[in-house]
Protein backbone atom coordinates (compact mmCIF):
# COMPACT_ATOMS: atom_id res chain seq x y z
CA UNK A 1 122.78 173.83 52.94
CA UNK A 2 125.47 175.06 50.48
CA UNK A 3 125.74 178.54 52.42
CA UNK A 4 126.36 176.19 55.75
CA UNK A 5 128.97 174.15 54.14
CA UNK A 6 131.04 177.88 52.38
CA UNK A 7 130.13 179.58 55.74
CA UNK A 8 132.30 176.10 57.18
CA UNK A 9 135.18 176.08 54.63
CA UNK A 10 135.26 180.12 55.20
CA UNK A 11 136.02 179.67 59.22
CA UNK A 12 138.32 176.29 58.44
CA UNK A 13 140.41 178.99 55.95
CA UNK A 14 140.40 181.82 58.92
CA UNK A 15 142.11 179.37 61.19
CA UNK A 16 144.54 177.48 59.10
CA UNK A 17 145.34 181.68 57.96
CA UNK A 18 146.20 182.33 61.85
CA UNK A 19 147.75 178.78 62.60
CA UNK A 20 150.52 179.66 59.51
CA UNK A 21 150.71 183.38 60.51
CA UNK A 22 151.96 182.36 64.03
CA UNK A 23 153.72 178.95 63.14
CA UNK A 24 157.30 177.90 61.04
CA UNK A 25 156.78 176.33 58.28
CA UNK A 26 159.62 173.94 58.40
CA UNK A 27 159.07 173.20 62.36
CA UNK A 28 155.65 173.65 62.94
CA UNK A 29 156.88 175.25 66.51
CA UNK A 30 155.96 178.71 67.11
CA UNK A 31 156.90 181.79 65.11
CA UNK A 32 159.16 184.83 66.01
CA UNK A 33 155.40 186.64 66.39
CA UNK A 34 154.13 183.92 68.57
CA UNK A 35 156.96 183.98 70.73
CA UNK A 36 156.98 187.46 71.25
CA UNK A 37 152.86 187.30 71.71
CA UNK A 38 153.55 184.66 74.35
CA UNK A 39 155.90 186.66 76.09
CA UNK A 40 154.08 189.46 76.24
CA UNK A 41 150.85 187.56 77.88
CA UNK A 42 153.11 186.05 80.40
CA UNK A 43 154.81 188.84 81.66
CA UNK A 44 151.40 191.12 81.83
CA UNK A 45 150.20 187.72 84.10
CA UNK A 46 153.32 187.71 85.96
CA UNK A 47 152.74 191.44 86.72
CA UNK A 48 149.22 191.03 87.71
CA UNK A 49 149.99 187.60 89.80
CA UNK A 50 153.10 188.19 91.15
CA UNK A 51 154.18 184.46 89.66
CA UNK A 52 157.31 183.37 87.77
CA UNK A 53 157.88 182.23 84.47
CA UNK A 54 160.92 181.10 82.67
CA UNK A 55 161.98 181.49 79.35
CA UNK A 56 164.95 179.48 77.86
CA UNK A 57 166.66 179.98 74.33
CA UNK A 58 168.63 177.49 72.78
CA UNK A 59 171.04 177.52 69.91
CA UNK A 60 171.18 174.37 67.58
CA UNK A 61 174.99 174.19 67.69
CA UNK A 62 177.18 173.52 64.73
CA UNK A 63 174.24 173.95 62.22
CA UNK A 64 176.25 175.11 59.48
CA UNK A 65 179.10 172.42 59.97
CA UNK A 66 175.88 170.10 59.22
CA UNK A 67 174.78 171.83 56.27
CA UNK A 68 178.33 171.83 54.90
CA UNK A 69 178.89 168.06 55.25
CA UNK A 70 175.72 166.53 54.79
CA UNK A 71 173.21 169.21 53.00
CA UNK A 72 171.19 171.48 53.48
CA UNK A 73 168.48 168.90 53.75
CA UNK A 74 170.02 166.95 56.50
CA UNK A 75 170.33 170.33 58.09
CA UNK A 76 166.34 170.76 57.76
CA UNK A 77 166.13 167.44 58.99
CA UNK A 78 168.16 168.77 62.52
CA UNK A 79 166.12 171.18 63.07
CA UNK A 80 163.08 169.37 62.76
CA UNK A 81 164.40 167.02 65.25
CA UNK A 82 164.71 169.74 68.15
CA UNK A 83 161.31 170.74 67.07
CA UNK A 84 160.03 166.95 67.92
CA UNK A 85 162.45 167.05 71.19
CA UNK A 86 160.68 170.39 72.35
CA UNK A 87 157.35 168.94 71.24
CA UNK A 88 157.59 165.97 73.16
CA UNK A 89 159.33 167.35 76.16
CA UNK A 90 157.44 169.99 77.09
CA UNK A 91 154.34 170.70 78.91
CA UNK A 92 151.21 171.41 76.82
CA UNK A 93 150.94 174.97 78.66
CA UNK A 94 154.82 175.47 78.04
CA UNK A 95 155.48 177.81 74.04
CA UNK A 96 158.52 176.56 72.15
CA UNK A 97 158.76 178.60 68.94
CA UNK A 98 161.72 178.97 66.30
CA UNK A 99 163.68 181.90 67.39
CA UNK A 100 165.54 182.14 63.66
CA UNK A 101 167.35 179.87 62.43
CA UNK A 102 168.91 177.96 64.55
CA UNK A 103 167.56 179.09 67.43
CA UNK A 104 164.40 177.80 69.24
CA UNK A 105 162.83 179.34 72.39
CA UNK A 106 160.87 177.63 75.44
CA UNK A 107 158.51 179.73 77.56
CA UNK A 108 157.88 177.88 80.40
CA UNK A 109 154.98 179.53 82.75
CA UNK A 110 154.79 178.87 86.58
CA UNK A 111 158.38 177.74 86.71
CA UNK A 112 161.46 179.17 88.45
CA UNK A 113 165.13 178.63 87.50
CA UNK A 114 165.44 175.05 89.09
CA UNK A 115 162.23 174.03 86.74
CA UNK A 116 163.87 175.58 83.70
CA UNK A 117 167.71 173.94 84.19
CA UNK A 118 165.84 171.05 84.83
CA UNK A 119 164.33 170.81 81.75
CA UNK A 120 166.65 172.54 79.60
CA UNK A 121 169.07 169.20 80.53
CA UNK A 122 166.21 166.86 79.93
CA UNK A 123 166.38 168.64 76.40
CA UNK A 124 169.93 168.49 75.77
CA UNK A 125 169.80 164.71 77.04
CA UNK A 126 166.95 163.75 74.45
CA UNK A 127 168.84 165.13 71.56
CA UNK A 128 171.66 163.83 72.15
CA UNK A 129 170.58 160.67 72.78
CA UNK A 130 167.90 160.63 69.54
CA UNK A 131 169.87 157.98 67.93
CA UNK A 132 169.73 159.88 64.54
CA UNK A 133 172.92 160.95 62.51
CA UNK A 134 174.43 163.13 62.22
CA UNK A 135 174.52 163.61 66.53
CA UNK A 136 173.16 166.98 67.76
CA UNK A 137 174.32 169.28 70.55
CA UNK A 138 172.33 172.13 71.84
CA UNK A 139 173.34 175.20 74.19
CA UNK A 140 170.87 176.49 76.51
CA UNK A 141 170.46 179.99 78.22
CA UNK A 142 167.72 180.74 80.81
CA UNK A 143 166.11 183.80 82.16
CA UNK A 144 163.36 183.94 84.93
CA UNK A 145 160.94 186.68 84.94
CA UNK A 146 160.75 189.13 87.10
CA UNK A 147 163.74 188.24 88.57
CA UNK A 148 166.34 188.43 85.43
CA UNK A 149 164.07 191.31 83.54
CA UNK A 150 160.47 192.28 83.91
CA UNK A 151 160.31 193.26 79.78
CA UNK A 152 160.74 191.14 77.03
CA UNK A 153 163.38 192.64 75.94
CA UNK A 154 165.18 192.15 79.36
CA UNK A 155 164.28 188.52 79.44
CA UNK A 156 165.32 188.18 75.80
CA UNK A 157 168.59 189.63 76.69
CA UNK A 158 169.43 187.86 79.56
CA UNK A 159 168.52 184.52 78.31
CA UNK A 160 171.25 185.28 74.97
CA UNK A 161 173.81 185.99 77.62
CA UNK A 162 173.39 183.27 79.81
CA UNK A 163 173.62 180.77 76.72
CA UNK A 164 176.97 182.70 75.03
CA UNK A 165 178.54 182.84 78.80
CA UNK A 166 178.29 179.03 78.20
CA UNK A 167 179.81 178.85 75.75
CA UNK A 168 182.49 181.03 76.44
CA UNK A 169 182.99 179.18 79.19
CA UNK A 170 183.36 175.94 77.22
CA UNK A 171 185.73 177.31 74.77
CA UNK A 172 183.39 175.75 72.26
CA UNK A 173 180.06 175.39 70.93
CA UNK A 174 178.26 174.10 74.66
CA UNK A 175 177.31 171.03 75.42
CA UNK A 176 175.90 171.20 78.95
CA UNK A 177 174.50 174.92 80.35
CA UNK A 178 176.00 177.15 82.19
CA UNK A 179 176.55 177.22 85.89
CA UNK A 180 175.88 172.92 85.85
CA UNK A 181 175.50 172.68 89.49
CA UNK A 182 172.02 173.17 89.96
């Protein structure tokens, strides 16, 4: 009986050891590693079934202006609110991780670039709308594999630049994504 219930607590240890290897601590989303682990299974499927998949990064904007003002704290606090946006807004199948900081990262399989604006406004809508203070404002790029990059890198790359090009656009930290008239 007792080597049944160590042999139990041993496997219970192994998996809360992977679930905090591949998980933020402050979020609970997705690591850097399990982002990049999730892109890499999704673009060997997408290779093998010829099927898109779309990845969108996001960049919590004015996250130091927050910390400033209100604490670092209240700037924990923001995060952890796109985390519960993402969470709740997102398919079960879909990966949102925490890119660094203050960026966060969707992977979104069997969906094209429609699917992803789509969403990626439903996200921007539900944060700003979360009734919390202080308000948040997210800006969203989106790639689409294979047709924006057929590497991670590539995907990576031209998700970043479709989410500064928004901004740029804006002339300020973006509100609403690029190229709006989906």
């Amino acid at each position: 009986m007792a080597f049944a219930a160590a042999f139990t607590e041993n496997r219970r240890a192994e998996e809360e050891a992977r679930h905090l290897a591949a998980s933020d601590p402050l979020t609970g989303l997705g690591n850097y590693r399990k982002l990049i682990d999730t892109l890499g299974a999704e673009t060997r499927r997408s290779d093998r079934t010829e099927r898109s998949f779309a990845l969108l990064l996001m960049d919590l904007d004015g996250l130091k202006m927050i910390n400033d003002a209100h604490g670092h704290l209240v700037g924990s606090r923001a995060l952890c609110r796109m985390a519960h946006i993402l969470q709740n807004h997102s398919r079960k199948i879909d990966t949102a991780a925490r890119y660094g900081g203050d960026e966060f990262a969707l992977v979104i399989p069997e969906a094209d670039m429609g699917v992803a604006r789509q969403l990626a406004h439903r996200i921007m809508e539900r944060l700003s709308g979360d009734g919390e203070e202080p308000a948040l404002s997210v800006s969203i790029g989106a790639a689409v594999c294979p047709q924006d990059g057929k590497s991670i890198e590539m995907l990576l790359r031209a998700a970043d630049r479709d989410l500064y090009e928004g901004k740029r656009c804006s002339g300020r930290a973006a509100t609403s994504l690029p190229y709006t008239a989906y």
